[in-house]
C-alpha atoms as a PDB file:
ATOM      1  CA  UNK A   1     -38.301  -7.966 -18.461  1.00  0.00           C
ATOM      2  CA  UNK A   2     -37.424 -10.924 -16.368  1.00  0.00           C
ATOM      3  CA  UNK A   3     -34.955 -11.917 -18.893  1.00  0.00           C
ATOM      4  CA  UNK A   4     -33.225  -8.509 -18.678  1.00  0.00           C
ATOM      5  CA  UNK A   5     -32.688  -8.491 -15.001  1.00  0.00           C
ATOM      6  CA  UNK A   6     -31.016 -12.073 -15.435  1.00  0.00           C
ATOM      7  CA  UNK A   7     -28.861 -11.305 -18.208  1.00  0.00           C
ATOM      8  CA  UNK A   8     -27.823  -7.665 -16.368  1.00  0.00           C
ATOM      9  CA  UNK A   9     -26.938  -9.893 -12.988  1.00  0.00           C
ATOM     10  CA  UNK A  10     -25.301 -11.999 -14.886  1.00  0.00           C
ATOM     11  CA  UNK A  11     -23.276  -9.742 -16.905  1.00  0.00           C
ATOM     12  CA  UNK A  12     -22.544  -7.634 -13.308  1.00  0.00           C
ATOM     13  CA  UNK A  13     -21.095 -11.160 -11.701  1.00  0.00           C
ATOM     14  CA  UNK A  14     -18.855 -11.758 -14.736  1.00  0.00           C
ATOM     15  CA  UNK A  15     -17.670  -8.374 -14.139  1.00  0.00           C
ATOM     16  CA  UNK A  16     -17.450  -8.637 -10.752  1.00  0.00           C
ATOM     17  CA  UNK A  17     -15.283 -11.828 -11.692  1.00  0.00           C
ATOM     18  CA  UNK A  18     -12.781 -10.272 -13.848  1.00  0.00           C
ATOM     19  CA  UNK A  19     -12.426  -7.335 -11.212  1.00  0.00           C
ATOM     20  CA  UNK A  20     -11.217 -10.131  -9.019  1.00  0.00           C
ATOM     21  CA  UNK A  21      -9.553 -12.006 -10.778  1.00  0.00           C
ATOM     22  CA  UNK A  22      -7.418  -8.518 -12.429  1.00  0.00           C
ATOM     23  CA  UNK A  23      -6.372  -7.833  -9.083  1.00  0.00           C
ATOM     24  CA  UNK A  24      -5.203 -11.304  -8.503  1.00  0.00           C
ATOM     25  CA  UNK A  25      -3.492 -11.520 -11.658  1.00  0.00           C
ATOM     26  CA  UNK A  26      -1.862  -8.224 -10.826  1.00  0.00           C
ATOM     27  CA  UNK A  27      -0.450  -9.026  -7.130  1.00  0.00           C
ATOM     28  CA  UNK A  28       1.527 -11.833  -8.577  1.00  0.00           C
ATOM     29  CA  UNK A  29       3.015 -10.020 -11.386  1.00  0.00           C
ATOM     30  CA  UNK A  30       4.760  -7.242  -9.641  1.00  0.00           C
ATOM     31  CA  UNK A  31       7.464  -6.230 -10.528  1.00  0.00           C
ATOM     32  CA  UNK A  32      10.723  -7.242  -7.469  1.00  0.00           C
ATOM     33  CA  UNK A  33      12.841  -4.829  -6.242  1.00  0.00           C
ATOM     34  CA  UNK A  34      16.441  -5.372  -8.261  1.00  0.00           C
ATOM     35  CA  UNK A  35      18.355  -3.586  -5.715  1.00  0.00           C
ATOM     36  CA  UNK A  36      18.800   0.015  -7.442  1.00  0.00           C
ATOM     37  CA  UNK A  37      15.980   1.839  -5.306  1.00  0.00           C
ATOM     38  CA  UNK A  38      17.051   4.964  -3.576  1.00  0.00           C
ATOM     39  CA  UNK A  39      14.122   4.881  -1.022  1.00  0.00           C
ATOM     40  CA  UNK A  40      11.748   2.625   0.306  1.00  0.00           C
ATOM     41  CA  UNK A  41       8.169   4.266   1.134  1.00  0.00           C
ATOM     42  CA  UNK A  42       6.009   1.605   3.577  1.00  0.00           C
ATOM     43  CA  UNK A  43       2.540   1.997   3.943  1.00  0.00           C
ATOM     44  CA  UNK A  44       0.819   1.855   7.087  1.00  0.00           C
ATOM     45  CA  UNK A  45      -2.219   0.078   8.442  1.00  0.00           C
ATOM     46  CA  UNK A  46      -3.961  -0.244  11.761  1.00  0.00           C
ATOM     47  CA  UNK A  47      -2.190   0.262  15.480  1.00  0.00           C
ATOM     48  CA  UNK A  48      -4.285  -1.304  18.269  1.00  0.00           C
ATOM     49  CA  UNK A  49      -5.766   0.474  20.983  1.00  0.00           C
ATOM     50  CA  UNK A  50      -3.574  -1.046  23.416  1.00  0.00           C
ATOM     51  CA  UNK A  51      -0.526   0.426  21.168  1.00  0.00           C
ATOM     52  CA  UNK A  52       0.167  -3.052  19.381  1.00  0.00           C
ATOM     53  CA  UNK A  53       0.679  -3.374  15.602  1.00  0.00           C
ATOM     54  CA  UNK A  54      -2.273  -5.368  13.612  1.00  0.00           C
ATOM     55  CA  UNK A  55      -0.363  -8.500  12.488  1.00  0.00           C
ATOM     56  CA  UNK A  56      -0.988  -6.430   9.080  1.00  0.00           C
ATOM     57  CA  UNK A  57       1.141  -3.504   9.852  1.00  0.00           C
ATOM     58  CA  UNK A  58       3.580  -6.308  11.651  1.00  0.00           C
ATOM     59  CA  UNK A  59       3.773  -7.889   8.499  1.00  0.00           C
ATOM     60  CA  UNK A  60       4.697  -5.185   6.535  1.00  0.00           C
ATOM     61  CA  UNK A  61       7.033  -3.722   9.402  1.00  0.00           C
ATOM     62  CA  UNK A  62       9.087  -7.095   9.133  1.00  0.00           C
ATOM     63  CA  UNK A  63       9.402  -6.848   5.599  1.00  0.00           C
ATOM     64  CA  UNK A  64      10.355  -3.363   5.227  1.00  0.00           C
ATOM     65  CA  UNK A  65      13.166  -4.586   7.473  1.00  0.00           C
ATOM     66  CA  UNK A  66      14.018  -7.294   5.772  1.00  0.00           C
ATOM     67  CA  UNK A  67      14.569  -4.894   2.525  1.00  0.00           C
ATOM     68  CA  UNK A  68      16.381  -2.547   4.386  1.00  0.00           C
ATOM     69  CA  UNK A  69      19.249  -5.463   5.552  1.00  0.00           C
ATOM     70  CA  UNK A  70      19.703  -6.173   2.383  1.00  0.00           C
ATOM     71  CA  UNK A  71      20.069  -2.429   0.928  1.00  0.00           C
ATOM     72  CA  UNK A  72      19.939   0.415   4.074  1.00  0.00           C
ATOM     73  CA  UNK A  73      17.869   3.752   1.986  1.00  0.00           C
ATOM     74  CA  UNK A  74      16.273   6.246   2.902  1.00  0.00           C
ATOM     75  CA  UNK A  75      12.289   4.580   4.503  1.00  0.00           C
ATOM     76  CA  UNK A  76       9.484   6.790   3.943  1.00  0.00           C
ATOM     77  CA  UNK A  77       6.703   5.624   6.817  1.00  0.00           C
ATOM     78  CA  UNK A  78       3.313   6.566   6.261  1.00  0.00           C
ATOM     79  CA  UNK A  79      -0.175   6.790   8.330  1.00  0.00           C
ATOM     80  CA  UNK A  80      -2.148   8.919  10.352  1.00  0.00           C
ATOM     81  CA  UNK A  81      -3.582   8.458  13.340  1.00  0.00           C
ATOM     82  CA  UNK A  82      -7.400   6.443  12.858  1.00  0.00           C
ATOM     83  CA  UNK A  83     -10.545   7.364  15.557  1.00  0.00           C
ATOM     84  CA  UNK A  84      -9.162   3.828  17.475  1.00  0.00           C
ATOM     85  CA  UNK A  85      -5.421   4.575  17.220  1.00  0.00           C
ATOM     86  CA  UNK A  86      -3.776   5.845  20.391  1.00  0.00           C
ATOM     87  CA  UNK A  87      -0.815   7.606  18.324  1.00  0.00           C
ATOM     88  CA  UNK A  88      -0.096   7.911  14.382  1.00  0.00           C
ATOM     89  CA  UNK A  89       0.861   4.469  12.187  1.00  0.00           C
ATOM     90  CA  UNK A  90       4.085   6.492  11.428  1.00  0.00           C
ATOM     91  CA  UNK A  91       5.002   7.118  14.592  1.00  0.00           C
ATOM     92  CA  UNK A  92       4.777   3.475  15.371  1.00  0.00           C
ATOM     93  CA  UNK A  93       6.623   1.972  12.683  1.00  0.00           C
ATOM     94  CA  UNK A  94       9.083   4.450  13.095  1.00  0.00           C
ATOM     95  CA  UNK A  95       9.405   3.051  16.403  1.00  0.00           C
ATOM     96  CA  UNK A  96       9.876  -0.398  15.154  1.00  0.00           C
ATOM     97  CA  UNK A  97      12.273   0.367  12.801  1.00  0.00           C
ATOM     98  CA  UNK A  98      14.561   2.029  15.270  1.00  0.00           C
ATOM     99  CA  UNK A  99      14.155  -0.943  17.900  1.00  0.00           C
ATOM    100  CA  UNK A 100      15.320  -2.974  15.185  1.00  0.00           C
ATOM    101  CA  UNK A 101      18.475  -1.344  14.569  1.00  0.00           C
ATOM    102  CA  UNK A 102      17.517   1.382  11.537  1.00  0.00           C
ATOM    103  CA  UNK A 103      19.181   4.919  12.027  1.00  0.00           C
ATOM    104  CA  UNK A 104      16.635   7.241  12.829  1.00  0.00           C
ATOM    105  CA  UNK A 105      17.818   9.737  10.629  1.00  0.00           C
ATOM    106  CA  UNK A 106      17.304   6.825   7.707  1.00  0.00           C
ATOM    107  CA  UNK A 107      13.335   7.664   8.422  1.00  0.00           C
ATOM    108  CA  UNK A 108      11.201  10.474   7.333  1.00  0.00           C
ATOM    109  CA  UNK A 109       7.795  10.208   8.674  1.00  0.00           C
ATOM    110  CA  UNK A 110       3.857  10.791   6.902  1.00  0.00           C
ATOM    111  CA  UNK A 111       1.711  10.992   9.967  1.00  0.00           C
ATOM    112  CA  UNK A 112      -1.049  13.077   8.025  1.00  0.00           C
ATOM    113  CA  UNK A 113      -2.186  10.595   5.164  1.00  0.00           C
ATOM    114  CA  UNK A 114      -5.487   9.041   5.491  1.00  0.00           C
ATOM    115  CA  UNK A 115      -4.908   7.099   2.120  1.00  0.00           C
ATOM    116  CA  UNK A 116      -2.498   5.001   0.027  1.00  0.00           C
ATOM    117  CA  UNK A 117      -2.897   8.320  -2.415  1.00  0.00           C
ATOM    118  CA  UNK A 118      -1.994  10.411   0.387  1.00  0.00           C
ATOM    119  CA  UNK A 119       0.982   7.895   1.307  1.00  0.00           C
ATOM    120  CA  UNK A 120       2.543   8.188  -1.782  1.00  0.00           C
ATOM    121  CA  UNK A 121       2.015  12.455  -2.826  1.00  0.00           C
ATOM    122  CA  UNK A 122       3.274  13.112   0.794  1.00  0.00           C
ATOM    123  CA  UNK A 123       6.226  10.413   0.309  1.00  0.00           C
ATOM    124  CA  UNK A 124       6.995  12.015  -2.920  1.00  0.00           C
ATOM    125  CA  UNK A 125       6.925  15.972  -1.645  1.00  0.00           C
ATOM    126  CA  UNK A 126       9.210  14.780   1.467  1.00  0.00           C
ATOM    127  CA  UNK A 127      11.683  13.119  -0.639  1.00  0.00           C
ATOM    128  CA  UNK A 128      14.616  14.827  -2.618  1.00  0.00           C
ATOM    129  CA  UNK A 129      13.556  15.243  -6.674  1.00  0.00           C
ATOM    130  CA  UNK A 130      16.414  13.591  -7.680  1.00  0.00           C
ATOM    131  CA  UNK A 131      15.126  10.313  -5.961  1.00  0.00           C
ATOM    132  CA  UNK A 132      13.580   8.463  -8.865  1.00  0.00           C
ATOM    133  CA  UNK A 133      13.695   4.786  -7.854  1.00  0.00           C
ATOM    134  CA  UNK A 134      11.284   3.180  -5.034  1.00  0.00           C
ATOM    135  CA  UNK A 135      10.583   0.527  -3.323  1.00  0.00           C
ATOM    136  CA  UNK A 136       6.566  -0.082  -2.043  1.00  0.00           C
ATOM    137  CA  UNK A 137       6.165  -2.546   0.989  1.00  0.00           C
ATOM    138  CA  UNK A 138       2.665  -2.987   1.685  1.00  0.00           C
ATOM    139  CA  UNK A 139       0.430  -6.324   2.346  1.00  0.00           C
ATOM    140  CA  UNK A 140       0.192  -8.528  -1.019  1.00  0.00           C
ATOM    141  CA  UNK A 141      -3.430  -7.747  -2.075  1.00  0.00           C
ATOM    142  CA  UNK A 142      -2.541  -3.866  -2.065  1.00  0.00           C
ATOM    143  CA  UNK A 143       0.898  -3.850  -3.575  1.00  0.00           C
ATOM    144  CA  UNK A 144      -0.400  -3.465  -7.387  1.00  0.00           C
ATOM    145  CA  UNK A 145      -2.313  -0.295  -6.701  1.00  0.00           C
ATOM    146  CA  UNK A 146       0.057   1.694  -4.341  1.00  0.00           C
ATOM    147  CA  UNK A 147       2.552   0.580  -6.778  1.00  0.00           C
ATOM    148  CA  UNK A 148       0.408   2.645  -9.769  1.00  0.00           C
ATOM    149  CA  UNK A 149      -0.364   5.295  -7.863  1.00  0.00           C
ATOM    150  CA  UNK A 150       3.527   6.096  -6.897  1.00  0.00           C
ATOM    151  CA  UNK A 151       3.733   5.324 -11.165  1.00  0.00           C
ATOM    152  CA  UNK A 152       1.357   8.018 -11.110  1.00  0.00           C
ATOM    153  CA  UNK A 153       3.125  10.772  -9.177  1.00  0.00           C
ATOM    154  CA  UNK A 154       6.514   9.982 -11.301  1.00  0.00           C
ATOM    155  CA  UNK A 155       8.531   7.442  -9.771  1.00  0.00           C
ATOM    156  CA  UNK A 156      10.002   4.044 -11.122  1.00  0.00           C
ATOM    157  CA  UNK A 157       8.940   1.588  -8.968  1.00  0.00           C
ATOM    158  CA  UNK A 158       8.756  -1.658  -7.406  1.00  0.00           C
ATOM    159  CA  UNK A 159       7.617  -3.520  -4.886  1.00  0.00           C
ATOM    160  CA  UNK A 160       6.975  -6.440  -2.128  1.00  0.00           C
ATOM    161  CA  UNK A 161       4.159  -7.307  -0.403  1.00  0.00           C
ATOM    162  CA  UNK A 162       3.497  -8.837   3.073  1.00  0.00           C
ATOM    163  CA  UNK A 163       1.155 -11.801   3.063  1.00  0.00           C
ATOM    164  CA  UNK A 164      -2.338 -11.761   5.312  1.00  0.00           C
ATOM    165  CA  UNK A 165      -4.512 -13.984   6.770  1.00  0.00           C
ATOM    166  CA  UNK A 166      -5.887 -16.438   4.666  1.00  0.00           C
ATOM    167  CA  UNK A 167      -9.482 -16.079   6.681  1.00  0.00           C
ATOM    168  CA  UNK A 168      -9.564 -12.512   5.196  1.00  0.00           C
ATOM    169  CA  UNK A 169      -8.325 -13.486   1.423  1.00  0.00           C
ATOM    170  CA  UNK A 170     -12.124 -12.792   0.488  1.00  0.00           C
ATOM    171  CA  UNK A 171     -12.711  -9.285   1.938  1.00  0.00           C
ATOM    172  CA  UNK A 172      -9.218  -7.897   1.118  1.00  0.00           C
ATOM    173  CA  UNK A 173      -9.176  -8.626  -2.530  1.00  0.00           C
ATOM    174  CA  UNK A 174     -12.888  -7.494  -2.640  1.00  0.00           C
ATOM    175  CA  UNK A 175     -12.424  -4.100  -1.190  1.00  0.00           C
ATOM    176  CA  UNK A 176      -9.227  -3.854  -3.605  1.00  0.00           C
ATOM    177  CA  UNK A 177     -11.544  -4.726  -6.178  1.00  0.00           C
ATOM    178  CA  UNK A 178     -13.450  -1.610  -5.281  1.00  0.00           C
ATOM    179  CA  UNK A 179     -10.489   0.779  -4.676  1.00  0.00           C
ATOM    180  CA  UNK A 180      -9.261   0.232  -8.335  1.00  0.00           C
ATOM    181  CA  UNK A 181     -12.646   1.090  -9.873  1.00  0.00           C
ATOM    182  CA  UNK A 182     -12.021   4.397  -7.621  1.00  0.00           C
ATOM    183  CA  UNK A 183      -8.506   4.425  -8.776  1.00  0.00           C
ATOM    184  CA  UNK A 184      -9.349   4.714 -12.458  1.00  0.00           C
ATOM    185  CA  UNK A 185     -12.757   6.785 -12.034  1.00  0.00           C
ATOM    186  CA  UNK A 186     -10.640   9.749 -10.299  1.00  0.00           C
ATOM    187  CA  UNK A 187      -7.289   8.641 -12.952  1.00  0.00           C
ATOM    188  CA  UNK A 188      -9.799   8.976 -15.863  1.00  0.00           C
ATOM    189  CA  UNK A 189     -11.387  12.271 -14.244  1.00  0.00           C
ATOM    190  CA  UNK A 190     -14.940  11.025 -13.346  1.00  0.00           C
ATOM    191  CA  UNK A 191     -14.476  11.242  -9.668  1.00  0.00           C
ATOM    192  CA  UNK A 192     -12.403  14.251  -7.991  1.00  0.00           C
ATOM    193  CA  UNK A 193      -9.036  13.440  -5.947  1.00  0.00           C
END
């Protein structure tokens, strides 16, 4: 019975392993915006209490910007507002992106998502059918999955991804780790949307 247990750890760390290493594998093989996307759909992440970006959602912010001077589109911004948050993400990074020279009327705003899935079916319902081609900016780490979900809900798509923190490499890519055995579970119908 002893033996068992071992070999069932054992086999649940080599798992565990792969997971990992899959979603390592996955953030450096993404697929670089070529210049032909028709909007640009940025996911958000935490606003401090005090009504600061996280150096996450900085991150990103700077990047999406970046993107847009080199091609303006049409940004899609996307968050609710968390227990700690004093506004909605969207209405923050909005805010940036005005500050920072982007037309408003370039932005369309999510501030009712709770989730990347929620970023991207609320993205995808605000912009015109006709738009096809997208560009994800998120941090590094979460760029593969947003960019399979938006594959998901019909769009061609690709993507760039902020760095983080090294001191949270380990917790970032282990939560992602999680969220794509959600990901497939509710993709292969075992776990409701």
């Amino acid at each position: 019975m002893l033996r068992v247990i071992l070999y069932l750890l054992l086999a649940g760390i080599g798992c565990w392993t792969a997971l990992v290493l899959f979603v390592c594998v996955r953030e450096y093989t993404v697929k670089a915006p070529d210049g032909t996307t028709e909007a640009m759909i940025v996911l958000g992440a935490q606003v401090k209490a005090d009504g600061t970006l996280s150096l996450q959602l900085q991150y990103r912010m700077e990047l999406a910007l970046e993107e847009y001077n080199k091609k303006p589109q049409t940004i899609v911004v996307c968050g609710a507002k968390g227990q700690d948050e004093p506004d909605a993400e969207a209405h923050f990074m909005r805010d940036y992106l005005v500050a920072h020279g982007v037309p408003e009327q370039d932005i369309l705003m999510d501030d009712t998502s709770f989730n990347t899935r929620q970023n991207i079916d609320h993205a995808r319902e605000m912009l015109d059918e006709d738009v096809k081609k997208v560009l994800i900016v998120t941090s590094d780490y979460h760029l593969p999955r947003a960019m399979a979900l938006a594959e998901d809900a019909g769009f061609e798509v690709s993507g760039v991804g902020s760095p983080i923190k090294p001191v949270y490499w380990i917790k970032n890519h282990y939560r992602e780790a999680l969220a794509w055995v959600k990901y497939w579970m509710q993709k292969w119908g075992v776990l409701p949307f």
